[in-house]
N, C-alpha and C. Protein backbone atom coordinates (compact mmCIF):
# COMPACT_ATOMS: atom_id res chain seq x y z
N UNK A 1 0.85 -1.19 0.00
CA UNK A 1 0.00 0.00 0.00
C UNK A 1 0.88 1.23 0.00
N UNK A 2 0.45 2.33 -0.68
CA UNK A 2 0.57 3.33 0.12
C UNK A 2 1.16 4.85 -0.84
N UNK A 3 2.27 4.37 -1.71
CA UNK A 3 1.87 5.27 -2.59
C UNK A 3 1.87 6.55 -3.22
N UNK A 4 0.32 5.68 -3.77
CA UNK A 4 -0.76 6.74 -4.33
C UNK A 4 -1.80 6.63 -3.55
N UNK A 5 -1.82 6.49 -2.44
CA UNK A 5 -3.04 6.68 -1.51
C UNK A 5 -3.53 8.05 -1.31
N UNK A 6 -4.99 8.25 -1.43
CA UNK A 6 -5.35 9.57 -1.33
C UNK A 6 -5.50 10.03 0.14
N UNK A 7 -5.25 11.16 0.03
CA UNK A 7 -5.08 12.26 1.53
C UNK A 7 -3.72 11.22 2.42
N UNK A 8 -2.88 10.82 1.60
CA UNK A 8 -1.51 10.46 2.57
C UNK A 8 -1.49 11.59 4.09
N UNK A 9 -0.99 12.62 3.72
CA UNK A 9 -0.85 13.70 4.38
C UNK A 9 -2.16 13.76 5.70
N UNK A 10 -3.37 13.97 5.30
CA UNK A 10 -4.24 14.10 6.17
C UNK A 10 -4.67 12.73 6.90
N UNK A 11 -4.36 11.18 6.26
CA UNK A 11 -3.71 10.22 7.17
C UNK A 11 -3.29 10.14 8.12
N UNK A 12 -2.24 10.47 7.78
CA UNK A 12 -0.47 10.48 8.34
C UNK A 12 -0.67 11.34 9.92
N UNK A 13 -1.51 12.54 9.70
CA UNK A 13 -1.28 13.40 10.60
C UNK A 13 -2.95 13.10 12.00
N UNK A 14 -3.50 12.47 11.09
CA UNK A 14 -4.54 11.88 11.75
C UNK A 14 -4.12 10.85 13.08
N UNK A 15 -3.10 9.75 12.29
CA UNK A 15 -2.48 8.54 13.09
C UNK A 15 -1.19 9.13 13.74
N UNK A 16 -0.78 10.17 13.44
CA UNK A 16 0.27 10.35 14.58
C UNK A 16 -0.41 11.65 15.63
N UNK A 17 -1.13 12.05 15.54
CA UNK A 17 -1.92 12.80 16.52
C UNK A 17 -2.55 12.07 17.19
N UNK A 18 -3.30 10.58 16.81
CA UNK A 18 -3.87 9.39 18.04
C UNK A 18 -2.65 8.79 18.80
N UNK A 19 -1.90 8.93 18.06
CA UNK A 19 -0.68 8.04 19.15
C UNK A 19 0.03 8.52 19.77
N UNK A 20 0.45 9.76 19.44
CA UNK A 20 0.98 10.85 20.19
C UNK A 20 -0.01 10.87 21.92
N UNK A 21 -1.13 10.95 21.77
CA UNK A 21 -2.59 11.16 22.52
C UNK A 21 -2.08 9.90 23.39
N UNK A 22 -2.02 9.01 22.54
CA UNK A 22 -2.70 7.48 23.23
C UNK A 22 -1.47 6.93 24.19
N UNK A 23 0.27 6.95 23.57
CA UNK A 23 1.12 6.26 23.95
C UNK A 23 2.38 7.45 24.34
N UNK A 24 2.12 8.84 24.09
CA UNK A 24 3.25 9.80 23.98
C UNK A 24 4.24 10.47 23.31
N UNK A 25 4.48 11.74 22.87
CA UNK A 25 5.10 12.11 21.95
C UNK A 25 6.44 11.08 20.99
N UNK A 26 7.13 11.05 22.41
CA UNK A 26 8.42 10.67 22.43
C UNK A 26 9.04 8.88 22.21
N UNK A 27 7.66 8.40 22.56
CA UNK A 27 7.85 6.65 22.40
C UNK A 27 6.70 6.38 21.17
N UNK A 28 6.47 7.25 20.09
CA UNK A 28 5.62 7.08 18.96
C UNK A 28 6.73 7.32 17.92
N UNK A 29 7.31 6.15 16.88
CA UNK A 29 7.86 6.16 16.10
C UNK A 29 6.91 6.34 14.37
N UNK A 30 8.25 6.62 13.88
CA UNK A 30 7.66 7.11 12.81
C UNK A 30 7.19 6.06 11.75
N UNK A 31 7.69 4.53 12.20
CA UNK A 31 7.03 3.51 11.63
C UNK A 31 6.01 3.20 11.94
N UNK A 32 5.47 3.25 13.29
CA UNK A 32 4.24 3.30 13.91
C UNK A 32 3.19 4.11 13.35
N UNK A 33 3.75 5.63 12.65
CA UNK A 33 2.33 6.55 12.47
C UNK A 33 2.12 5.83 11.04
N UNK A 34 2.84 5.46 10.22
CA UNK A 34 2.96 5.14 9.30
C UNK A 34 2.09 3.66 8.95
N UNK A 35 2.10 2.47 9.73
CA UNK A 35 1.87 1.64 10.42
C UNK A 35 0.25 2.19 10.43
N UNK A 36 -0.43 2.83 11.29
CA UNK A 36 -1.66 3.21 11.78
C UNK A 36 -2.24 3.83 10.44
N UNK A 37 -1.47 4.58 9.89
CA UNK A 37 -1.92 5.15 8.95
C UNK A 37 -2.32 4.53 7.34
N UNK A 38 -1.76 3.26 7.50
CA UNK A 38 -1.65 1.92 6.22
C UNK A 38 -0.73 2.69 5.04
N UNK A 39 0.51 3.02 5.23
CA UNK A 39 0.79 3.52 4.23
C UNK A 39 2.39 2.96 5.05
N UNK A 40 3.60 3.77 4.07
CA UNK A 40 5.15 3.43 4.35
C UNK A 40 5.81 4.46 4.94
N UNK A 41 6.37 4.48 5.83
CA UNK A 41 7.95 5.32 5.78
C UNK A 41 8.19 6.04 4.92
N UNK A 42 8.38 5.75 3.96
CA UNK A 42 8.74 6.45 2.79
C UNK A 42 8.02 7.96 2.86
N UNK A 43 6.48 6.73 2.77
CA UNK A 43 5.57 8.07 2.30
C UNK A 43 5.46 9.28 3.10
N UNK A 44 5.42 8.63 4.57
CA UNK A 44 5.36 9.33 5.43
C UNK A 44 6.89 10.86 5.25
N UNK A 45 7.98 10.34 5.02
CA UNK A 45 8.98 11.64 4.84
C UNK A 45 8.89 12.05 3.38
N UNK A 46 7.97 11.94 2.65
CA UNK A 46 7.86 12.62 1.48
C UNK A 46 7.01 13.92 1.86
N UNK A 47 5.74 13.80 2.97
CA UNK A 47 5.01 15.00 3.36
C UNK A 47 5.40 15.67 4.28
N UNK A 48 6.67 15.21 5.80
CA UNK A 48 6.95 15.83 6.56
C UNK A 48 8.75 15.46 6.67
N UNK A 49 8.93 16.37 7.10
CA UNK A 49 10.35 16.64 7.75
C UNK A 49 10.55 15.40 8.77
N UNK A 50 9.94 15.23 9.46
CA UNK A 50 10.27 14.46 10.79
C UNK A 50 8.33 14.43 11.83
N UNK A 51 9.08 13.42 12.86
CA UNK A 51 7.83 13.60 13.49
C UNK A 51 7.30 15.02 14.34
N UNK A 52 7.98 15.81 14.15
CA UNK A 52 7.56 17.33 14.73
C UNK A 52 6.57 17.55 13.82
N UNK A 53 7.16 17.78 12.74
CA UNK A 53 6.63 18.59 11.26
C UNK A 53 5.10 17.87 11.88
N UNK A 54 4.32 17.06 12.27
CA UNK A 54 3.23 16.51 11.81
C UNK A 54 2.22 17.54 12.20
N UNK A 55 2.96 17.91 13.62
CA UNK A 55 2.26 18.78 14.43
C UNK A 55 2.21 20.81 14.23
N UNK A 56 2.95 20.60 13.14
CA UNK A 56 3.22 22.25 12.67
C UNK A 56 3.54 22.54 11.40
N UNK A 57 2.75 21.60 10.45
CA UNK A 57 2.72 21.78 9.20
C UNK A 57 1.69 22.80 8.84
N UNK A 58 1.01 23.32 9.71
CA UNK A 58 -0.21 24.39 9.30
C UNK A 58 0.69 25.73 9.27
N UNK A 59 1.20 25.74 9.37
CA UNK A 59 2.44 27.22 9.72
C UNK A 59 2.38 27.83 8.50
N UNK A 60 2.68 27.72 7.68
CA UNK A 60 2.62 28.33 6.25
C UNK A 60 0.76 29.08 6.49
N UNK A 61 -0.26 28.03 5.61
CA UNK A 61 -1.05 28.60 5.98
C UNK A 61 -1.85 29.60 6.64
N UNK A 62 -1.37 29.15 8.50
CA UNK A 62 -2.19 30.23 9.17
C UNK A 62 -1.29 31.46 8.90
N UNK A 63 0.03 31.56 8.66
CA UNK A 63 0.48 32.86 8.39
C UNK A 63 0.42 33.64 7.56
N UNK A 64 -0.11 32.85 5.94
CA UNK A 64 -0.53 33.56 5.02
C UNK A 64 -2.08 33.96 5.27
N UNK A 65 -3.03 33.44 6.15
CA UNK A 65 -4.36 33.80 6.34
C UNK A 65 -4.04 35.55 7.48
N UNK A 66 -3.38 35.24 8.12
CA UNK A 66 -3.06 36.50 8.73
C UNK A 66 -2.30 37.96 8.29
N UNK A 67 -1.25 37.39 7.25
CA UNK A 67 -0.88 38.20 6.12
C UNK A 67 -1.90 39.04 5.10
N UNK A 68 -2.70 37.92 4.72
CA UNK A 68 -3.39 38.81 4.05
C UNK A 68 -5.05 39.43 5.00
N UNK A 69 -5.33 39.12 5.61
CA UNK A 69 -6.44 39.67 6.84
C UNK A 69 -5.90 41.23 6.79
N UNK A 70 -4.44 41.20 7.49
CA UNK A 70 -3.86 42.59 7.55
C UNK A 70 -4.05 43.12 6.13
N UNK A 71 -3.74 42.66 5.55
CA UNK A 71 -3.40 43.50 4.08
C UNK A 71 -5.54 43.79 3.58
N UNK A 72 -6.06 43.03 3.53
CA UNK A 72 -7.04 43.32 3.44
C UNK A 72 -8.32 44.79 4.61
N UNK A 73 -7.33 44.62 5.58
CA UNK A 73 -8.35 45.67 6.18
C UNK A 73 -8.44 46.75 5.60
N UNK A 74 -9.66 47.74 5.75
CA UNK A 74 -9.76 48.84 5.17
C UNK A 74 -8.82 49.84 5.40
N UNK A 75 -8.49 50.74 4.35
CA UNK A 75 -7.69 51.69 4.33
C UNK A 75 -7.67 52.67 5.68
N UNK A 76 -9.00 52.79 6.36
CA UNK A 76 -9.25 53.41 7.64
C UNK A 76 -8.84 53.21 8.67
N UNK A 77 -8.22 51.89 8.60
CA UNK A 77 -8.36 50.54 10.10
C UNK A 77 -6.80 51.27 10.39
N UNK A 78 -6.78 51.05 11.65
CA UNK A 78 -6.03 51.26 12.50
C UNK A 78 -4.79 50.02 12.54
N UNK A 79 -3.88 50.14 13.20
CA UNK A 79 -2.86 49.01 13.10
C UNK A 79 -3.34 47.95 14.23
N UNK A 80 -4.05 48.41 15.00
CA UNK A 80 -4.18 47.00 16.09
C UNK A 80 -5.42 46.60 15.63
N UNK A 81 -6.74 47.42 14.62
CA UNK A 81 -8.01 47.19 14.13
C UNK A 81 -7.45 46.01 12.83
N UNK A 82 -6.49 46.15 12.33
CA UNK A 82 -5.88 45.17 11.21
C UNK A 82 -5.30 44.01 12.19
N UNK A 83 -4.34 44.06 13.20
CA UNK A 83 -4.27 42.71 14.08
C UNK A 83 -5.35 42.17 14.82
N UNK A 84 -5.81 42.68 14.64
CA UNK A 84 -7.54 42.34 15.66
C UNK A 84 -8.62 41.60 14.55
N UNK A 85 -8.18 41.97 13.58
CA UNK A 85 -9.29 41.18 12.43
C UNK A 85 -8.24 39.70 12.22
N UNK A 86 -7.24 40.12 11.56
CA UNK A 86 -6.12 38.86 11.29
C UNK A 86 -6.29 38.04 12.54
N UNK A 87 -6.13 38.51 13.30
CA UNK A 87 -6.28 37.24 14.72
C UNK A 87 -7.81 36.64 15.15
N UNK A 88 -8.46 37.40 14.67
CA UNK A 88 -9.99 36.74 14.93
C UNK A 88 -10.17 35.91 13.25
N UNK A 89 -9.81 36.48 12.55
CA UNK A 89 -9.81 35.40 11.39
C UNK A 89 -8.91 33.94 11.20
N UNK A 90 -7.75 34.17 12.94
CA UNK A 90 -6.91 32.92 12.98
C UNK A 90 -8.03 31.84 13.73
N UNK A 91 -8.75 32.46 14.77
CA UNK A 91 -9.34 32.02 15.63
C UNK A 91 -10.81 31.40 14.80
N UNK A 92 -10.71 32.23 13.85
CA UNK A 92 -12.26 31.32 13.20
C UNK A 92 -12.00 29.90 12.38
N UNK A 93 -10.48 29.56 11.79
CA UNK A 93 -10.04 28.76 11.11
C UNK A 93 -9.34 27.43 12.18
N UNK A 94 -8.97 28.46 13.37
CA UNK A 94 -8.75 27.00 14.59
C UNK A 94 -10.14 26.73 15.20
N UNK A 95 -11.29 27.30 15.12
CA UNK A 95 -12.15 26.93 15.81
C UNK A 95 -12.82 25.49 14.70
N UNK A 96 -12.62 25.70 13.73
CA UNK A 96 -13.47 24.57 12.91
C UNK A 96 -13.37 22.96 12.90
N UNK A 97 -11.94 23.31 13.61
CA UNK A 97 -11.87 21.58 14.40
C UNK A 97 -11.01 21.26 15.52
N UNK A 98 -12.30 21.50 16.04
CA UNK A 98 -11.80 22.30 18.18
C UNK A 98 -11.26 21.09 18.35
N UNK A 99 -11.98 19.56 18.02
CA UNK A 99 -10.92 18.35 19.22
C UNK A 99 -9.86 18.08 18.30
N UNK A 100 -9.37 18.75 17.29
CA UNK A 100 -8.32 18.52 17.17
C UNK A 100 -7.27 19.42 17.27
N UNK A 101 -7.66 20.74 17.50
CA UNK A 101 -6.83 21.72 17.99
C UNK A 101 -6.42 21.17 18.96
N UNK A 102 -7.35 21.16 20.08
CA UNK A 102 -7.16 20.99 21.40
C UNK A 102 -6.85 19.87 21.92
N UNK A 103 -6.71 18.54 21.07
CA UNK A 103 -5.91 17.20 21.31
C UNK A 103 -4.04 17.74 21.09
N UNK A 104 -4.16 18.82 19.62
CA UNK A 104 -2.69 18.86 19.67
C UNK A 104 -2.09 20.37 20.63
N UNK A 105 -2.76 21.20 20.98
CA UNK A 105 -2.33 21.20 22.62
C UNK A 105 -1.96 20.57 23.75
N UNK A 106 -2.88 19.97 24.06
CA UNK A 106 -2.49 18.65 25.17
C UNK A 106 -0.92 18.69 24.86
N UNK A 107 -0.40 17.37 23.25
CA UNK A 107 0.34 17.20 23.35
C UNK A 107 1.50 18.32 22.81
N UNK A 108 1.46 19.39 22.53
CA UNK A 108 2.39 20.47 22.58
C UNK A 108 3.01 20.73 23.83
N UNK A 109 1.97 20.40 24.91
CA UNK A 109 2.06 21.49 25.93
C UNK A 109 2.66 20.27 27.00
N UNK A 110 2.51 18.80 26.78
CA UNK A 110 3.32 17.83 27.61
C UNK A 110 4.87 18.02 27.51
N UNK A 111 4.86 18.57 26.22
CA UNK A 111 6.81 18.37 25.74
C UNK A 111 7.22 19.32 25.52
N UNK A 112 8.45 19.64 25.83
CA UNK A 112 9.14 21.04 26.60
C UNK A 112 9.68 21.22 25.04
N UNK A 113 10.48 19.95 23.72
CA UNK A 113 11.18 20.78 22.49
C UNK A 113 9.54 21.46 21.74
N UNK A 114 8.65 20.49 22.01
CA UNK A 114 7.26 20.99 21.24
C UNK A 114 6.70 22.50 21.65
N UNK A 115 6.83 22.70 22.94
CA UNK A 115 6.95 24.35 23.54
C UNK A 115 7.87 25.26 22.87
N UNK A 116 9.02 24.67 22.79
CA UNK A 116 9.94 25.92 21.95
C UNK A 116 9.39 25.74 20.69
N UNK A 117 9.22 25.39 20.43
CA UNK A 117 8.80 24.98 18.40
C UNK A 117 7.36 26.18 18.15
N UNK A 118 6.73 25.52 19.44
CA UNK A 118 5.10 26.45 19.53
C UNK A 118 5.81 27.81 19.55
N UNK A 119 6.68 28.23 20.36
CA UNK A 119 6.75 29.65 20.72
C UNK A 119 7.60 30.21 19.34
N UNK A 120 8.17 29.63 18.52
CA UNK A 120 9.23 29.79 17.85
C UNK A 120 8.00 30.02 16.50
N UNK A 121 6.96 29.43 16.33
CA UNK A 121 5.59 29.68 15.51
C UNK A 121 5.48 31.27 16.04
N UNK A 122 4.89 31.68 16.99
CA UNK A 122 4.12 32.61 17.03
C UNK A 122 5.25 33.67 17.22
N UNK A 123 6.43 33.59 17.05
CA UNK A 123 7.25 34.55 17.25
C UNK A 123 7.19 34.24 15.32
N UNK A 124 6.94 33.62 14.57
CA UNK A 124 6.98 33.83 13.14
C UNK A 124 5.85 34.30 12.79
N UNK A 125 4.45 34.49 13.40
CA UNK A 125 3.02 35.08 13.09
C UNK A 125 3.09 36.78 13.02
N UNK A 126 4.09 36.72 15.04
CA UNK A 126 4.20 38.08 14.86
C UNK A 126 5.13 39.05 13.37
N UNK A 127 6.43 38.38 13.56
CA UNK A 127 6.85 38.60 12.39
C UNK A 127 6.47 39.25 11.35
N UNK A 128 5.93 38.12 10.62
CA UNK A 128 4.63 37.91 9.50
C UNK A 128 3.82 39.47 9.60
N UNK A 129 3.22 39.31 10.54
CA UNK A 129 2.25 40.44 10.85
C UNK A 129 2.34 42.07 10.71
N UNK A 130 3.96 41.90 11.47
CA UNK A 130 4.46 43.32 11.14
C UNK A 130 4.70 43.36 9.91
N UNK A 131 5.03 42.50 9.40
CA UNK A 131 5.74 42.83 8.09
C UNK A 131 4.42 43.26 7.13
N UNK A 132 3.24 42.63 7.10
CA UNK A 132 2.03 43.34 6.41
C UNK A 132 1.74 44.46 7.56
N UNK A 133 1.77 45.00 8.27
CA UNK A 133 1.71 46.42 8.88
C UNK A 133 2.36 47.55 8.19
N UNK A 134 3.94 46.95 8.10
CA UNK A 134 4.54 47.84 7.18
C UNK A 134 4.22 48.09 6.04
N UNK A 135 3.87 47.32 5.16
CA UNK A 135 3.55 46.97 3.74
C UNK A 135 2.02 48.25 3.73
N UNK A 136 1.32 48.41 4.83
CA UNK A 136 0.27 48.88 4.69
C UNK A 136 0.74 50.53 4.91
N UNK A 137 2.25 50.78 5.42
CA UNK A 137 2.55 52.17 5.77
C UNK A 137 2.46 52.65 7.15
N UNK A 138 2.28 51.41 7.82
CA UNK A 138 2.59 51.66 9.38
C UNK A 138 4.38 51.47 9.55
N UNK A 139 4.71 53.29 10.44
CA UNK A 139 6.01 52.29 10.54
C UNK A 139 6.32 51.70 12.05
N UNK A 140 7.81 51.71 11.85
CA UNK A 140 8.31 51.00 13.41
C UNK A 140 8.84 52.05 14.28
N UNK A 141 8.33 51.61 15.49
CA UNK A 141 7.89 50.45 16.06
C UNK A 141 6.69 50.07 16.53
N UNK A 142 5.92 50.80 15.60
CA UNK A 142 4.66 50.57 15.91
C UNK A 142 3.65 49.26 15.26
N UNK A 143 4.30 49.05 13.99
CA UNK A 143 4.49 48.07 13.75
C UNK A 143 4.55 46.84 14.61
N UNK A 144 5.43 46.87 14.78
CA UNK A 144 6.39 45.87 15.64
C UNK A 144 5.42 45.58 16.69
N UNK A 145 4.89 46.58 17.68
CA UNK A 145 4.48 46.35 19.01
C UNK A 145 3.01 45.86 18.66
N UNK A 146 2.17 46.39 17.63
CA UNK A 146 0.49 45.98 17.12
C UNK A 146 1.13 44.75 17.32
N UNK A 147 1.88 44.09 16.28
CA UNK A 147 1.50 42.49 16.23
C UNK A 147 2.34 41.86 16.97
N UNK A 148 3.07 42.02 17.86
CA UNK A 148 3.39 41.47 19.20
C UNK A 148 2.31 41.55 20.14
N UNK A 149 1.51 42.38 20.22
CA UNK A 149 0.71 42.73 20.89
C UNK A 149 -1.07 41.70 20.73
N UNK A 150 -0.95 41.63 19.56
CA UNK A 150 -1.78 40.67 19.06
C UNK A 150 -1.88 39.45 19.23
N UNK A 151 -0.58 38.80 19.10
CA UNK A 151 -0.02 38.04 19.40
C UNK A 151 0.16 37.56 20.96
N UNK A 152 0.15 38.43 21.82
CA UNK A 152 0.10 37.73 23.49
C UNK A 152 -1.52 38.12 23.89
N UNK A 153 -2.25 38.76 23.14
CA UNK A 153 -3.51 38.39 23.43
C UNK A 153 -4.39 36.86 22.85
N UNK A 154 -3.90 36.89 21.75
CA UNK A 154 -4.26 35.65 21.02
C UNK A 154 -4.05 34.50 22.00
N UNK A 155 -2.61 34.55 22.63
CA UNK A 155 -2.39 33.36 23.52
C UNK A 155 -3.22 32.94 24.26
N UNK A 156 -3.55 34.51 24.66
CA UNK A 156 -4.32 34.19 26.09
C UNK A 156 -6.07 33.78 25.92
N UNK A 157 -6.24 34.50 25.03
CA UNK A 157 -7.82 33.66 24.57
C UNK A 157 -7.54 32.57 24.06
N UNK A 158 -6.76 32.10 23.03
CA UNK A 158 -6.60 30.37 23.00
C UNK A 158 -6.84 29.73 24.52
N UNK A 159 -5.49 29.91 25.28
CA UNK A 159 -5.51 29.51 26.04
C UNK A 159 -6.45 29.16 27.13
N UNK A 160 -7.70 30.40 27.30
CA UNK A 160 -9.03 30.67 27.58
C UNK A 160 -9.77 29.60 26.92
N UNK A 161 -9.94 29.45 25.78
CA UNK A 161 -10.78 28.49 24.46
C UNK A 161 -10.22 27.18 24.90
N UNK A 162 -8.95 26.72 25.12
CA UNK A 162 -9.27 25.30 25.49
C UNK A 162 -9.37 25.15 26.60
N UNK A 163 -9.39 25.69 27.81
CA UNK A 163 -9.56 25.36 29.05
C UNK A 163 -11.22 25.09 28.80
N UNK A 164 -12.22 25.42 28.18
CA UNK A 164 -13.24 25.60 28.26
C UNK A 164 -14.15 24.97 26.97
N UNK A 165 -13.93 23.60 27.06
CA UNK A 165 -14.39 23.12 25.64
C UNK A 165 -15.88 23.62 25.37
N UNK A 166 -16.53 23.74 26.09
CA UNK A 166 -17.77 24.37 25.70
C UNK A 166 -18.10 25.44 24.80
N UNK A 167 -16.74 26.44 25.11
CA UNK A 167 -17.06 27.70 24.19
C UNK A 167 -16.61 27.31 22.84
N UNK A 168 -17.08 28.04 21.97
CA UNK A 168 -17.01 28.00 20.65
C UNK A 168 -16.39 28.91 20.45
N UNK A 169 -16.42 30.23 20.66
CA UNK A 169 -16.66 31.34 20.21
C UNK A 169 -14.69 31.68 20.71
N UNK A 170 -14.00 31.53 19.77
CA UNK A 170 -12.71 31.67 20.01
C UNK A 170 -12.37 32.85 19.38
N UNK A 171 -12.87 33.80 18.67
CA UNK A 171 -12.52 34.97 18.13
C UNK A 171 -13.42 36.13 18.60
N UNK A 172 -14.53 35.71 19.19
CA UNK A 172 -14.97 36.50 20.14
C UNK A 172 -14.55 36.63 21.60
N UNK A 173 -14.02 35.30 22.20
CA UNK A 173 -12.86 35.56 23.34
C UNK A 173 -11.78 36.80 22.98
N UNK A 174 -11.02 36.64 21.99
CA UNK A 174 -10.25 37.06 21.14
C UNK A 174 -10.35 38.51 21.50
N UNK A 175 -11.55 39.32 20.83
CA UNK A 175 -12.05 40.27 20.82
C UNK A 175 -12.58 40.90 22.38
N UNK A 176 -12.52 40.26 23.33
CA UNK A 176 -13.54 40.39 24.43
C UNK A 176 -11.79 40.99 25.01
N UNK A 177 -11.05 40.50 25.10
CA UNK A 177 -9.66 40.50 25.40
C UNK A 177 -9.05 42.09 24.85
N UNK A 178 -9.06 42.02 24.08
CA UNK A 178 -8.31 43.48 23.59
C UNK A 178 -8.52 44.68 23.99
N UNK A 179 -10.62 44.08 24.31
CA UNK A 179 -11.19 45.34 24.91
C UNK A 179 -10.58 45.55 26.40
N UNK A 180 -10.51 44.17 26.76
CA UNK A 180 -9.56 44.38 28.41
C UNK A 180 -8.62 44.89 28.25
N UNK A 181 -7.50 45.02 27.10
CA UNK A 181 -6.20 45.48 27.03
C UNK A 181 -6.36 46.66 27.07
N UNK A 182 -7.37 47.27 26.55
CA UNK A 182 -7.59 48.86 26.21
C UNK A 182 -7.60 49.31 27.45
N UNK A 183 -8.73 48.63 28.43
CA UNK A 183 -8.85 49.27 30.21
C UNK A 183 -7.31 48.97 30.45
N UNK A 184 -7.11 47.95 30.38
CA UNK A 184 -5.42 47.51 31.21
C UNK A 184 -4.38 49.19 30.74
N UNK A 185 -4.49 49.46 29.45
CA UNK A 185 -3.38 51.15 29.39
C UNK A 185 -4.28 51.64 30.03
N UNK A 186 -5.25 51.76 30.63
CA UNK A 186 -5.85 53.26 31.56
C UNK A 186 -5.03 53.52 32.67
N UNK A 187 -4.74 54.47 32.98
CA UNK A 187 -3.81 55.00 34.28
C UNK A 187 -4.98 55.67 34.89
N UNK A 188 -4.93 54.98 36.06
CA UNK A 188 -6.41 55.53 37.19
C UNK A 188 -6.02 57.03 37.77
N UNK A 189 -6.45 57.50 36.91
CA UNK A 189 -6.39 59.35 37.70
C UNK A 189 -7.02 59.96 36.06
N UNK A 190 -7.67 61.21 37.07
CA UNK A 190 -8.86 61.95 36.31
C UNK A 190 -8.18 62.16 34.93
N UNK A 191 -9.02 61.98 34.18
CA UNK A 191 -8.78 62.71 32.72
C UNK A 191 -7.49 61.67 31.84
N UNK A 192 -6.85 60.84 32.53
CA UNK A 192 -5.98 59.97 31.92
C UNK A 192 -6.35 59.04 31.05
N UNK A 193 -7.91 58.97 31.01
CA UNK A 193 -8.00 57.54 29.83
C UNK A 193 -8.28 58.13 28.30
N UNK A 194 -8.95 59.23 28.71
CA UNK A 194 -8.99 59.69 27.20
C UNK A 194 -7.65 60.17 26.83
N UNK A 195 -6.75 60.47 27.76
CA UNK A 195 -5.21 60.88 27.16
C UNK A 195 -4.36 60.14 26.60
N UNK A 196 -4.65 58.73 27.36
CA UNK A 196 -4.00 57.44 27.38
C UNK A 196 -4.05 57.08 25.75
N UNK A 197 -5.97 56.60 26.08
CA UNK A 197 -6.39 55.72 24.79
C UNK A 197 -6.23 56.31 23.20
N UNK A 198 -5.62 58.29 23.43
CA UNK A 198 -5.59 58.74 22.31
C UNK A 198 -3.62 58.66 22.19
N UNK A 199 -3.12 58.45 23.12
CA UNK A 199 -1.65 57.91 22.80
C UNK A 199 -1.77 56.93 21.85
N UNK A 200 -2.37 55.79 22.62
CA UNK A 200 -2.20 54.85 22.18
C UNK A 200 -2.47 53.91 20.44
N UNK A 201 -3.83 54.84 20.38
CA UNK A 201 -4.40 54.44 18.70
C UNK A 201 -3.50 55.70 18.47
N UNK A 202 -3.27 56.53 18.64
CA UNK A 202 -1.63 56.86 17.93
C UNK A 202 -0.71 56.50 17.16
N UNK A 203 -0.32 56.05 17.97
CA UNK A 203 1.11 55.08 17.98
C UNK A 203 0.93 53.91 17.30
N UNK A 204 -0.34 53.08 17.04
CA UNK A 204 -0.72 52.34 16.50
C UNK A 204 -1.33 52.27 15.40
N UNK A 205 -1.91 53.59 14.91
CA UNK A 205 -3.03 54.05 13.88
C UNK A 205 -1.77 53.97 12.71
N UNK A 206 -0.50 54.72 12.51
CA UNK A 206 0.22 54.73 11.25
C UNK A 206 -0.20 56.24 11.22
N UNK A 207 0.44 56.13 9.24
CA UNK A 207 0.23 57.63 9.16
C UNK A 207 -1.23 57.66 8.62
């Protein structure tokens, strides 16, 4: 078997995400996913790098969905109103298959090289992000700080979204969050939030 088997790839990543689950990152060989999956070795390193890759082959993708989100906001939008759409448009594309997001959490979050790999992703989203900020005529470092900024809110509503399999609504967490970020710059003394909040879409708005 194996081939010309159709959806190798979406196989492959099916049977090493159950065994990963079932037996552990680290004692799941790559003959095994291969094995589960009815296909070869072979096939299996023709679609991935190694057994990491299985778990962070979406990387391309979600960064071009966020690339262009930014690039698509309206000419009006603000620089954190363009990370605020791109990140709720990440959150609508991880929400569409929550137990499997949230199975490959679990195992991200058991293994300490799979943590650097995760963090080493979203330090490439932010990236990504600024770099369509700039492209839109925002400069730095304002740039820079929108989609960093985007970026540790995102965490934290993910992080919110799977603690809580019930919710759905992962880009409205998303959104519910930023509005907290906005109170979080208020400096408690009279007349400081409207001073604050007009720093701040400032610094963030571009020219």
């Amino acid at each position: 078997m194996g081939r010309w088997e159709p959806d190798a790839r979406g196989r492959l990543a099916k049977a090493a995400t159950a065994l990963y689950a079932e037996q552990g990152f680290e004692q799941t060989t790559v003959a095994e996913i291969a094995a589960r999956a009815g296909l070869t070795e072979r096939t299996f390193f023709r679609h991935f790098a190694d057994k990491r890759e299985v778990l962070f082959y979406g990387l391309e993708m979600m960064r071009d969905l966020l690339v262009r989100a930014v690039a698509d906001a309206p000419a009006s939008a603000t620089a954190m109103d363009a990370v605020g759409a791109a990140f709720q448009a990440a959150g609508s594309m991880l929400q569409q298959n929550p137990e499997r997001v949230r199975l490959r959490d679990a195992i991200v979050s058991a293994n300490a090289d799979l943590r650097e790999r995760e963090l080493i992703k979203l330090a490439a989203f932010a990236a990504a992000v600024a770099g369509a900020l700039r492209d839109r005529g925002t400069p730095e470092p304002a740039a820079s700080l929108a989609a960093e900024t985007g970026v540790a809110v995102f965490k934290v509503a993910f992080a919110r979204w799977v603690r809580e399999p019930g919710q759905p609504d992962l880009p409205g967490i998303f959104g519910e969050l930023m509005e907290e970020l906005r109170g979080v710059l208020v400096v408690g003394r009279p007349g400081a939030e409207t001073h604050r909040r007009a720093d701040v879409n400032a610094a963030l708005a571009g020219p």
